[in-house]
Structures are given as C-alpha cells and as structure tokens.
Protein backbone atom coordinates (compact mmCIF):
# COMPACT_ATOMS: atom_id res chain seq x y z
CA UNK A 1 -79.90 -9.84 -16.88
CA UNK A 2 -77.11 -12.85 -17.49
CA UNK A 3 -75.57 -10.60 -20.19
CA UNK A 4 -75.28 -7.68 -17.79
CA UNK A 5 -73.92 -9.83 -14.97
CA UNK A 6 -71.21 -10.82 -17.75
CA UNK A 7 -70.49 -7.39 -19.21
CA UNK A 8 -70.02 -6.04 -15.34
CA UNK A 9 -68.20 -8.84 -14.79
CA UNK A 10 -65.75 -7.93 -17.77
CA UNK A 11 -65.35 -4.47 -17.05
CA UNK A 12 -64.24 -5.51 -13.59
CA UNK A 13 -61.59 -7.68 -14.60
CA UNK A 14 -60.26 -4.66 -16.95
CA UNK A 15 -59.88 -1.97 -14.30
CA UNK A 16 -58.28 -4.62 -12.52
CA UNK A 17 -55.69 -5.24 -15.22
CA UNK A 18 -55.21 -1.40 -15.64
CA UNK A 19 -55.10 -0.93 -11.91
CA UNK A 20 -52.25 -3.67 -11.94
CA UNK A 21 -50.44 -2.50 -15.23
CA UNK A 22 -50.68 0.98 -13.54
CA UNK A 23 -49.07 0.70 -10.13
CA UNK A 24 -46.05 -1.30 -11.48
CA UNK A 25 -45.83 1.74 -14.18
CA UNK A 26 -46.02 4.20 -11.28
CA UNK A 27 -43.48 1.92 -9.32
CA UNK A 28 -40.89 1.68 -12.08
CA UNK A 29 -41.27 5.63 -12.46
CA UNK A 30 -40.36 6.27 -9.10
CA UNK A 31 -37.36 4.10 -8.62
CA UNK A 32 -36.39 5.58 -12.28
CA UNK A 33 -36.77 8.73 -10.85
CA UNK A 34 -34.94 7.73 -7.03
CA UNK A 35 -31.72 6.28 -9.45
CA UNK A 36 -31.50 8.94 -11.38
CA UNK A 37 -30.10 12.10 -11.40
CA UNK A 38 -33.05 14.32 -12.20
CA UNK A 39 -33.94 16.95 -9.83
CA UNK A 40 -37.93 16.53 -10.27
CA UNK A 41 -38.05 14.00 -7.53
CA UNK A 42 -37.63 16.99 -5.30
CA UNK A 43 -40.75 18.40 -3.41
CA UNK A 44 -41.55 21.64 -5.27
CA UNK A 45 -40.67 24.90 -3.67
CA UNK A 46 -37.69 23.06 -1.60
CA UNK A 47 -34.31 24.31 -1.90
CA UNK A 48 -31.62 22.28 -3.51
CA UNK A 49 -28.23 21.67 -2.52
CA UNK A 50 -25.61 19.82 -4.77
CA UNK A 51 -23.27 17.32 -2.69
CA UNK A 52 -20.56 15.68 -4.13
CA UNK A 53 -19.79 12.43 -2.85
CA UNK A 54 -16.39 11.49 -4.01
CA UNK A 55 -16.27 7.79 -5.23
CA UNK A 56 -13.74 5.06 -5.82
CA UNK A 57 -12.75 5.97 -9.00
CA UNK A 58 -13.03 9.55 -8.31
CA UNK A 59 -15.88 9.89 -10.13
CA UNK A 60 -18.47 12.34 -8.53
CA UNK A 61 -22.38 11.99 -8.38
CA UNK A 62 -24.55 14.95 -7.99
CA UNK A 63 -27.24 14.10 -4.66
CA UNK A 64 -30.25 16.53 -4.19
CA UNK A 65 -31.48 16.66 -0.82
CA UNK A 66 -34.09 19.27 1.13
CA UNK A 67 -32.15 21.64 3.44
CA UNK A 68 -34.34 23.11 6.35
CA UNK A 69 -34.05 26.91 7.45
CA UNK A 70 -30.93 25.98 9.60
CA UNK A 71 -29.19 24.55 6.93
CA UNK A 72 -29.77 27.34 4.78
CA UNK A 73 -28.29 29.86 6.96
CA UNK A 74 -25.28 27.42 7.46
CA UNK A 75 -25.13 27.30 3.46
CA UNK A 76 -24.94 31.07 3.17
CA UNK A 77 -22.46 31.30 5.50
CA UNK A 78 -20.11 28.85 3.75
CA UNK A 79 -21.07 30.47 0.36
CA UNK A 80 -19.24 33.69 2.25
CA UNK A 81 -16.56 31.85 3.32
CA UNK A 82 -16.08 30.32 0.07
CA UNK A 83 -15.64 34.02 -1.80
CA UNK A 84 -12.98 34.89 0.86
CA UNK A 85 -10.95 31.31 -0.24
CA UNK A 86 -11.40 31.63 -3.69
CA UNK A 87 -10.16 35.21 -3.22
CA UNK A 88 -7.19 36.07 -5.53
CA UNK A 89 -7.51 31.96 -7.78
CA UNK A 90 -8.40 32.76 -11.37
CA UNK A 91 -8.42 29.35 -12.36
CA UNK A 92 -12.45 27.81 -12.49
CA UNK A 93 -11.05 24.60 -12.23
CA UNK A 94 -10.09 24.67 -8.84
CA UNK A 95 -12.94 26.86 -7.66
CA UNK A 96 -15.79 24.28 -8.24
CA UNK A 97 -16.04 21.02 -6.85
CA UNK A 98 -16.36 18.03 -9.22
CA UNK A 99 -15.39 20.80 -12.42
CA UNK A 100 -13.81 18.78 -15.48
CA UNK A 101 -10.54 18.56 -15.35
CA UNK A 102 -9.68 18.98 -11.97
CA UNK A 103 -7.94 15.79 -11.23
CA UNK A 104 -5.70 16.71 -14.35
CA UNK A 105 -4.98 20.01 -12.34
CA UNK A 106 -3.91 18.42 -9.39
CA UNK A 107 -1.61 16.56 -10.94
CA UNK A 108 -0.07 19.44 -12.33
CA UNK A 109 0.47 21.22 -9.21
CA UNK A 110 1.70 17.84 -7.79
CA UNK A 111 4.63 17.96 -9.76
CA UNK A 112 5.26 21.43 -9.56
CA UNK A 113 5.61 20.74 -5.83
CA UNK A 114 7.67 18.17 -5.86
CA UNK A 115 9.86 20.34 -7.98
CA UNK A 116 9.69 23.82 -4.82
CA UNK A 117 7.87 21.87 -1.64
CA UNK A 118 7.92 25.29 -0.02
CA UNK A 119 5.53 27.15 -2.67
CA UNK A 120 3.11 28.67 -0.91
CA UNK A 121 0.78 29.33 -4.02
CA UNK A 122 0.97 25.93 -4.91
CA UNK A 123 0.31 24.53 -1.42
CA UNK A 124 -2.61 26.75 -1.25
CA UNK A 125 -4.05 26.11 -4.57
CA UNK A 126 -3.08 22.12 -4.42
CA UNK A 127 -5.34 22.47 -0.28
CA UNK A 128 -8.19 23.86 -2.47
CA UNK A 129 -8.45 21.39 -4.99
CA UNK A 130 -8.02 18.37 -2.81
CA UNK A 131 -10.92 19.83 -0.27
CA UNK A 132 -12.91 19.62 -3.61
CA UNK A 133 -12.73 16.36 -4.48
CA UNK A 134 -13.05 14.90 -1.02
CA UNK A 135 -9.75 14.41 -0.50
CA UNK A 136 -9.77 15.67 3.16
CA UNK A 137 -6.72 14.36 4.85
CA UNK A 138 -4.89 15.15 1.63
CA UNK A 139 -5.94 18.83 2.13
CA UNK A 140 -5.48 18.98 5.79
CA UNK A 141 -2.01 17.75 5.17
CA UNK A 142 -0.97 20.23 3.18
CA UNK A 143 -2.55 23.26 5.30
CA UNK A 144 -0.83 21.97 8.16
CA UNK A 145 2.84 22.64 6.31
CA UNK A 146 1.26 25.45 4.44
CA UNK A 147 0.06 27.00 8.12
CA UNK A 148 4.00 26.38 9.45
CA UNK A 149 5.38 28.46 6.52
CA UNK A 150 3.21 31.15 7.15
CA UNK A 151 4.71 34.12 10.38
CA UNK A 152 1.23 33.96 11.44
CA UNK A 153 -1.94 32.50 11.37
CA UNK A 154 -4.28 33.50 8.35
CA UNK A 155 -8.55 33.63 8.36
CA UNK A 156 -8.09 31.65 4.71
CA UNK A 157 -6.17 28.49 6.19
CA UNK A 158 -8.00 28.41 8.99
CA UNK A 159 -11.00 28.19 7.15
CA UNK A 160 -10.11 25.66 5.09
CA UNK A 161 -8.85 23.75 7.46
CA UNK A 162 -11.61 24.27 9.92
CA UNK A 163 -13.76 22.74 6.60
CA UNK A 164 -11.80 20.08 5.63
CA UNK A 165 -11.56 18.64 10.09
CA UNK A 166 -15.04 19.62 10.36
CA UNK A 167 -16.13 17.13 7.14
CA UNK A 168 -14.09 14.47 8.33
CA UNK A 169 -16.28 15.08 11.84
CA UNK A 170 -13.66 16.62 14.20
CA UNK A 171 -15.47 19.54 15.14
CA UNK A 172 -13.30 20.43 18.11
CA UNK A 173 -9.84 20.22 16.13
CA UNK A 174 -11.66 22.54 13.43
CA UNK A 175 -12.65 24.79 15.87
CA UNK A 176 -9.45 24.93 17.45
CA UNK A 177 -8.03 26.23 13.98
CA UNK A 178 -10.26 28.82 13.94
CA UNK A 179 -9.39 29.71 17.88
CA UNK A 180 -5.78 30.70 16.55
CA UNK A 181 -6.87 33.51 14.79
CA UNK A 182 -7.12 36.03 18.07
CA UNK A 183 -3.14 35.93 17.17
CA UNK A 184 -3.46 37.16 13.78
CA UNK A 185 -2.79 40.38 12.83
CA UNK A 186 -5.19 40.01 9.88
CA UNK A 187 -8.87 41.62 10.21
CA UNK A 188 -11.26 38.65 11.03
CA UNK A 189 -14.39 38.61 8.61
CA UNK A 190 -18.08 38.58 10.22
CA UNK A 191 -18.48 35.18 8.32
CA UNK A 192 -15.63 33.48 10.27
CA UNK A 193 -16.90 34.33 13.28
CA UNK A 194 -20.35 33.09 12.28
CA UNK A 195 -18.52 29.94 10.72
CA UNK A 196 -16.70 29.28 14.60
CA UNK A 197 -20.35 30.06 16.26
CA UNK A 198 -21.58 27.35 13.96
CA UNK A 199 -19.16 24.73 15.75
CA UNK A 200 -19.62 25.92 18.87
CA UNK A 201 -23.46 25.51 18.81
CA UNK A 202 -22.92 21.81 17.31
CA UNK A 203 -20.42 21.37 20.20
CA UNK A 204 -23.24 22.44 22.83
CA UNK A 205 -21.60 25.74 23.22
CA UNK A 206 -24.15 28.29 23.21
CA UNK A 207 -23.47 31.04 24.65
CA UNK A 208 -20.31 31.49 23.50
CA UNK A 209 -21.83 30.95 19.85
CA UNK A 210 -23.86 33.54 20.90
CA UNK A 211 -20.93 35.88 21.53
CA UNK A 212 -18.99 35.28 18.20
CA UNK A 213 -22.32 36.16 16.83
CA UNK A 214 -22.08 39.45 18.46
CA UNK A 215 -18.71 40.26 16.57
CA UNK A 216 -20.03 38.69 13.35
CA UNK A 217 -22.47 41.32 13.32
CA UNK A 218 -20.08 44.41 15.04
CA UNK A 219 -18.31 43.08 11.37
CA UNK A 220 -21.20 42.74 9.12
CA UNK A 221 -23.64 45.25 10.61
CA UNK A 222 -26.80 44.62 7.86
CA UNK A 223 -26.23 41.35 7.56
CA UNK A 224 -29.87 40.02 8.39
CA UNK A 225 -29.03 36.66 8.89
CA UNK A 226 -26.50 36.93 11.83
CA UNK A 227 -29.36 39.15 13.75
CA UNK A 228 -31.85 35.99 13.04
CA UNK A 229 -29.72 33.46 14.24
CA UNK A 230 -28.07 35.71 17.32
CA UNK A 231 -31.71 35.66 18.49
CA UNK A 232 -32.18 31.83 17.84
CA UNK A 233 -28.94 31.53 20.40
CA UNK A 234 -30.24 34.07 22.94
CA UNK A 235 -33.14 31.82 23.09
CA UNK A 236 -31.69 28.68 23.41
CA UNK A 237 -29.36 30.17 25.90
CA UNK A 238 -32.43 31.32 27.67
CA UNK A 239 -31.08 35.38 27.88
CA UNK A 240 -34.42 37.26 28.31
CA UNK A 241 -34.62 40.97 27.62
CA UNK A 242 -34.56 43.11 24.64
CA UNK A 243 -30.80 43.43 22.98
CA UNK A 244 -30.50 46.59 20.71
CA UNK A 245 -27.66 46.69 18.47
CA UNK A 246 -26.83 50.06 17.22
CA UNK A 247 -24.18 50.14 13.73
CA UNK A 248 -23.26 46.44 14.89
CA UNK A 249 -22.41 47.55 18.73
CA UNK A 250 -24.76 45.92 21.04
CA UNK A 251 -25.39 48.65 23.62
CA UNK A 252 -25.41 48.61 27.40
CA UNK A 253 -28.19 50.45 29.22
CA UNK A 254 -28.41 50.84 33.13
CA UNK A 255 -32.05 50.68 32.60
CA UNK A 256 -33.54 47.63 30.08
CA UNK A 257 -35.41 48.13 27.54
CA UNK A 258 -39.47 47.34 28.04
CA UNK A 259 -41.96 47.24 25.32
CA UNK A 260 -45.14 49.13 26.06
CA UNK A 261 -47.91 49.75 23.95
CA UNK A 262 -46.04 47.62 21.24
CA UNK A 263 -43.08 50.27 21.20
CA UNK A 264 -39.84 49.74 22.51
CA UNK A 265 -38.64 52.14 25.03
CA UNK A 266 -34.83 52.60 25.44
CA UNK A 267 -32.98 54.91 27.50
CA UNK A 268 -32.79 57.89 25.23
CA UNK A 269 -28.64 59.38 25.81
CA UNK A 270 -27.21 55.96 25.13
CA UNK A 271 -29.50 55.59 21.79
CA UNK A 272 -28.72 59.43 20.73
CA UNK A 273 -25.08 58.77 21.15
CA UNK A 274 -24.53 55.58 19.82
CA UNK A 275 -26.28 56.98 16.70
CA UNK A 276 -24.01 59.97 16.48
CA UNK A 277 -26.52 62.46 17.96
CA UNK A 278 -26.97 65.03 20.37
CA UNK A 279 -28.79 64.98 23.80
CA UNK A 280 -29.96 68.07 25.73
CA UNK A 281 -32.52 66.96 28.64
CA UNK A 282 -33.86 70.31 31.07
CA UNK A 283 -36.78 70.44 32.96
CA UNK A 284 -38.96 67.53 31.45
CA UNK A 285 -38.10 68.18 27.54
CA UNK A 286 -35.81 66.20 25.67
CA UNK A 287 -33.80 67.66 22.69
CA UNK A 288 -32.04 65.59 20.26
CA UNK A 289 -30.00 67.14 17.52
CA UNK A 290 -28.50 65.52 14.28
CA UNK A 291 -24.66 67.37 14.33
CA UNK A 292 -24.69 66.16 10.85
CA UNK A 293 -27.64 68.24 9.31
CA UNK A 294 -28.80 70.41 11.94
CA UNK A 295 -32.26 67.99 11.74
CA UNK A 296 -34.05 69.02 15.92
CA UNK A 297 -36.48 66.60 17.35
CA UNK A 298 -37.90 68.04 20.97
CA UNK A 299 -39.60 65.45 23.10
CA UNK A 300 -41.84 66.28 26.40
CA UNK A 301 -41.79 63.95 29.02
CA UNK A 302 -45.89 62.72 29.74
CA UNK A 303 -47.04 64.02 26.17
CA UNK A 304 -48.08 61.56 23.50
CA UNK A 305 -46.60 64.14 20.99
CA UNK A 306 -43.01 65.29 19.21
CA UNK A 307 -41.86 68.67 17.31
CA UNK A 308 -39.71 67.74 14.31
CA UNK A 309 -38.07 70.23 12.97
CA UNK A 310 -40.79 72.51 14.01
CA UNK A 311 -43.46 70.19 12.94
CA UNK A 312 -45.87 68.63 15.57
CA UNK A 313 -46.11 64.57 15.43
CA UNK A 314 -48.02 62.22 17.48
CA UNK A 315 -46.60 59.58 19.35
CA UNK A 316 -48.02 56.44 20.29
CA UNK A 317 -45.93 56.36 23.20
CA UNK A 318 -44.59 59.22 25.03
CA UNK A 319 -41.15 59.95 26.79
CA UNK A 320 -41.31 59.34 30.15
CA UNK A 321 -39.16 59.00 33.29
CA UNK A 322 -38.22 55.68 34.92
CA UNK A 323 -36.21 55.01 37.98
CA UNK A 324 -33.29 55.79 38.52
CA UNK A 325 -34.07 58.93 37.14
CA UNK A 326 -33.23 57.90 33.30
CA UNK A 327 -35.98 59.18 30.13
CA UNK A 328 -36.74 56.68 27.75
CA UNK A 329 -38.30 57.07 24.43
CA UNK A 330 -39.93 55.17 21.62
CA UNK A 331 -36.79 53.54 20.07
CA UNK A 332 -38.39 53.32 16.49
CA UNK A 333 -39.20 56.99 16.22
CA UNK A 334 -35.96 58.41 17.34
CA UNK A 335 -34.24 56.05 14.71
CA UNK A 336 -36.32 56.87 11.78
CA UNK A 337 -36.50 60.57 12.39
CA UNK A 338 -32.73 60.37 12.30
CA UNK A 339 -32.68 58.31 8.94
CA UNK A 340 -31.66 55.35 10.61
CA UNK A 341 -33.90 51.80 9.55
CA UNK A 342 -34.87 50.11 12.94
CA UNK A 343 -36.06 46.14 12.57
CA UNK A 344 -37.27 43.96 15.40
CA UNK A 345 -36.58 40.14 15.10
CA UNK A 346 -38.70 38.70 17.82
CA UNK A 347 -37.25 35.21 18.53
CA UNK A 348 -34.49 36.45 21.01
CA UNK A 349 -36.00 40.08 21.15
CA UNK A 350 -33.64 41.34 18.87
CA UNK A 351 -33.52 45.46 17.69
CA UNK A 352 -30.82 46.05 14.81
CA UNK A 353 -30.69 49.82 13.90
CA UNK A 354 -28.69 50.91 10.93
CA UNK A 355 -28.20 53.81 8.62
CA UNK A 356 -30.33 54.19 5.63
C-alpha cells in the first residue's frame, strides 16, 4: 500500500511537470505565431486581406486580419476600382503596394518632374505610387495640381483622390471629389458609383447610397453584388415593397408588385416592354410576343394555365385583374419563357431580371 501511495504520488508530480512544461510551450507558440508573419494564426475558412502599414523607415509589414461580409463587398469594389487606375500603367512596380523597388521608382519620377512639373503621366504615375506606400498627403498633393491641369474632371483622379482623403479619414472631402464627376463628360463606371454609395452610407447617408446604387447597377446590370447590397440599403432605409429591376432600369408600376402563392406578380405591359416584348390584352387573354423570334406566350386571366408556343403549361399562379383595371402575371414565368434569368434577393425584396 505505502509503495502505491508513493508511485501515485510520483506520477502526479510528472503530469504536473508536463502540464507546466506544456502550457509555457503552447504560450511561446502562440506569441511566436501573434509576432510573426505567418498566416496560420488565421481562423480557417476566413478570408485574408493584406494591409500595408507604412513604417518609419518605409519599410512595410504584411498584417492579416478577418474581413466580415461587408468588408468583402467593400474589397471587391476597390479591387474594380483599382483595374480602372491601373488602366493604361505597364510598369508592376507601381501597380502593387509594398512591390520591390518602388521607392527607387519614385525617385525616378521625382526627378523627372522636377525636370517638366506639368507632366501629366508623371503626376499620375508619381499619385499612384505615393498612395501605395502610404504616402497620402504626398498623393493628394499631386492629384490636386494633376486635377487643375486637366479641362475637366476625370473618374481616375477622383478615385484616387477620393482613396487617398478617405484613408487619411476625411470622408466628406473624398466624397466631395467624387461629387464633381456629374460635370464630366467621361462615362461614370458602376464601381464609382458603388465606391461614392460606400461614403455616403459611412456618412449616415442612406438613401442617397441607395440611389447611386441604383445607377451602379443601370451600369453594371449582372453585377450580383450591387443588387445584394441595394437591398441591404432599402432595408436600412426602411423602403418596403418589392423593387424589380429590368436590364439595370428599376421600373415604375402604378400598381406594386405583391407576392402570392410565393410568386411575384407584376403588372404585365410594363414587364413585356421593359424586356423588349410585345403586349396584346382583349377580352380576358393576355398575349405576349418576342419581336425578336416570333416565340407567343397566351395567358387567360382566372386560369392556373399558359400556351407557349402552342404548348399548354401550368401555372402556379394565374393572371388576374387588380384595381385599377391593370393584369398582373407571375413575374418569373414571363421572364424565363422569354430567355431572360429572374433572381430574387430577399433582404430589401429585390427582383433583378437579365438576359441569358
């Protein structure tokens, strides 16, 4: 019995010393791991972002951090942006931030500028460079003569400069910039406009994000994302009903859309013509033709069924006839018998209908 009492006693004192040597291991691991560069820190499945922080000596340091879904879209809509600035600059070195050899760069194009201050290629390319190594008021600088050089305001400069005010946390100068371009002449991408709904939703502004939104999308018709985050503003702007967008235009009905059955019912002569189609309505049936192709769809108002192209199909819902006297129909059917693809997003009550 005494020697078991002392062997127990023994092995106790060992898991205590591995317990010990353990933790510290563990500990030293982590804050290994926390110093370090190394990406495995990161919870699995999370989406990485680099972010250069520019240091004293100019040195950068690549930080990891876990973006949520709202980041993400922001992300994607600066990764746009960021084709559109790099547009038409062949050289890498100025296209990435923190690339080798891109303080040896700006030097270069510092003394070429000294040489012609009025170059607009190398006040462009010189704006570019600083906004990747941090150098914001550097950059902004130079946009600013850059943008007085220029006849008229461009979506490029505004961008950047929107970027560079916007980092340095003046969110209403950056939007400002991007305010100038209704006097361009220049076609305004979808991502701009999703860019300046981005600052106006950090600003409190809504609705109004809500609205560039609107002709982000009339730009970018599939892009998915602006119809997601359109419907995240209509929400938080507290706009109830359903909003169809037809080829990017968001349509105007004199009678609103209703869901019924789980179908969406929309006034049938604005869908037909927004799509391009033909509408024929005489005593209770409803013919839609495709000009196009010739393609017939007949639809009976009170009758749970279709003829398409002389074929009989069942509908869940039929066409009926709501006050004031205006026949609506199931929204998805029309669409995809015309060879359109019709998606709901359901926060905001969102329809997007496009061509195939």
């Amino acid at each position: 019995m005494k020697k078991y009492r002392v062997f127990l006693a023994g092995a106790l004192a060992l898991a205590f010393l591995f317990g010990t040597l353990g933790t510290a291991y563990g500990m030293e691991q982590a804050e290994s791991m926390n110093a370090g560069p190394a990406t495995s820190g990161v919870q699995e499945g999370s989406v990485v972002q680099d972010v250069y922080q520019h240091q004293e000596r100019r040195e950068f340091e690549v930080k990891n951090r876990v973006r949520n879904e709202g980041e993400d879209y922001q992300v994607r809509v600066e990764e746009k942006l960021q084709q559109q600035i790099m547009e038409g600059i062949e050289d890498q070195e100025l296209a990435r931030p923190g690339a080798k050899g891109l303080e040896r760069r700006i030097a270069e194009l510092e003394r070429k500028l000294a040489k012609n201050p009025d170059d607009q290629k190398v006040l462009w390319r010189l704006a570019v460079a600083y906004r990747n190594i941090g150098e914001y008021d550097k950059a902004i600088a130079v946009l600013k003569k850059l943008e007085g050089l220029l006849p008229h305001p461009t979506a490029k400069v505004a961008v950047l400069l929107a970027q560079c005010l916007r980092a340095k946390g003046d969110k209403e100068a950056a939007l400002e910039e991007l305010e100038k371009l209704a006097e361009s002449a220049d076609t305004v991408a979808g991502a701009v406009y999703a860019y300046r709904a981005i600052l106006k939703e950090e600003l409190g502004k809504v609705g109004e994000a809500a609205k560039d939104l609107e002709k982000a999308i009339a730009e970018q018709p599939k892009e998915r994302d602006f119809y997601k985050k359109v419907g995240e503003l209509y929400s938080k702007a507290g706009k109830k009903g359903i909003k169809v967008f037809v080829k990017g235009k968001k349509l105007k009905f004199d009678v609103e859309p209703f869901v019924e059955n789980g179908r969406t019912l929309v006034p049938v002569r604005a869908i037909a013509e927004a799509l391009g189609l033909q509408v024929d309505y005489k005593e209770g049936v409803v013919t839609i033709t495709n000009p196009a192709n010739g393609k017939i769809v007949v639809l009976h108002t009170g009758r749970a069924e279709a003829v398409v192209d002389g074929r009989k199909v069942g509908l869940e819902v039929p066409a009926k006839v709501v006050p004031p006297g205006r026949t609506v129909v199931p929204l998805r059917f029309v669409g995809e018998n015309f060879g359109a693809d019709v998606e709901w997003f359901e926060n905001g009550q969102v329809v997007a209908v496009n061509e195939k």
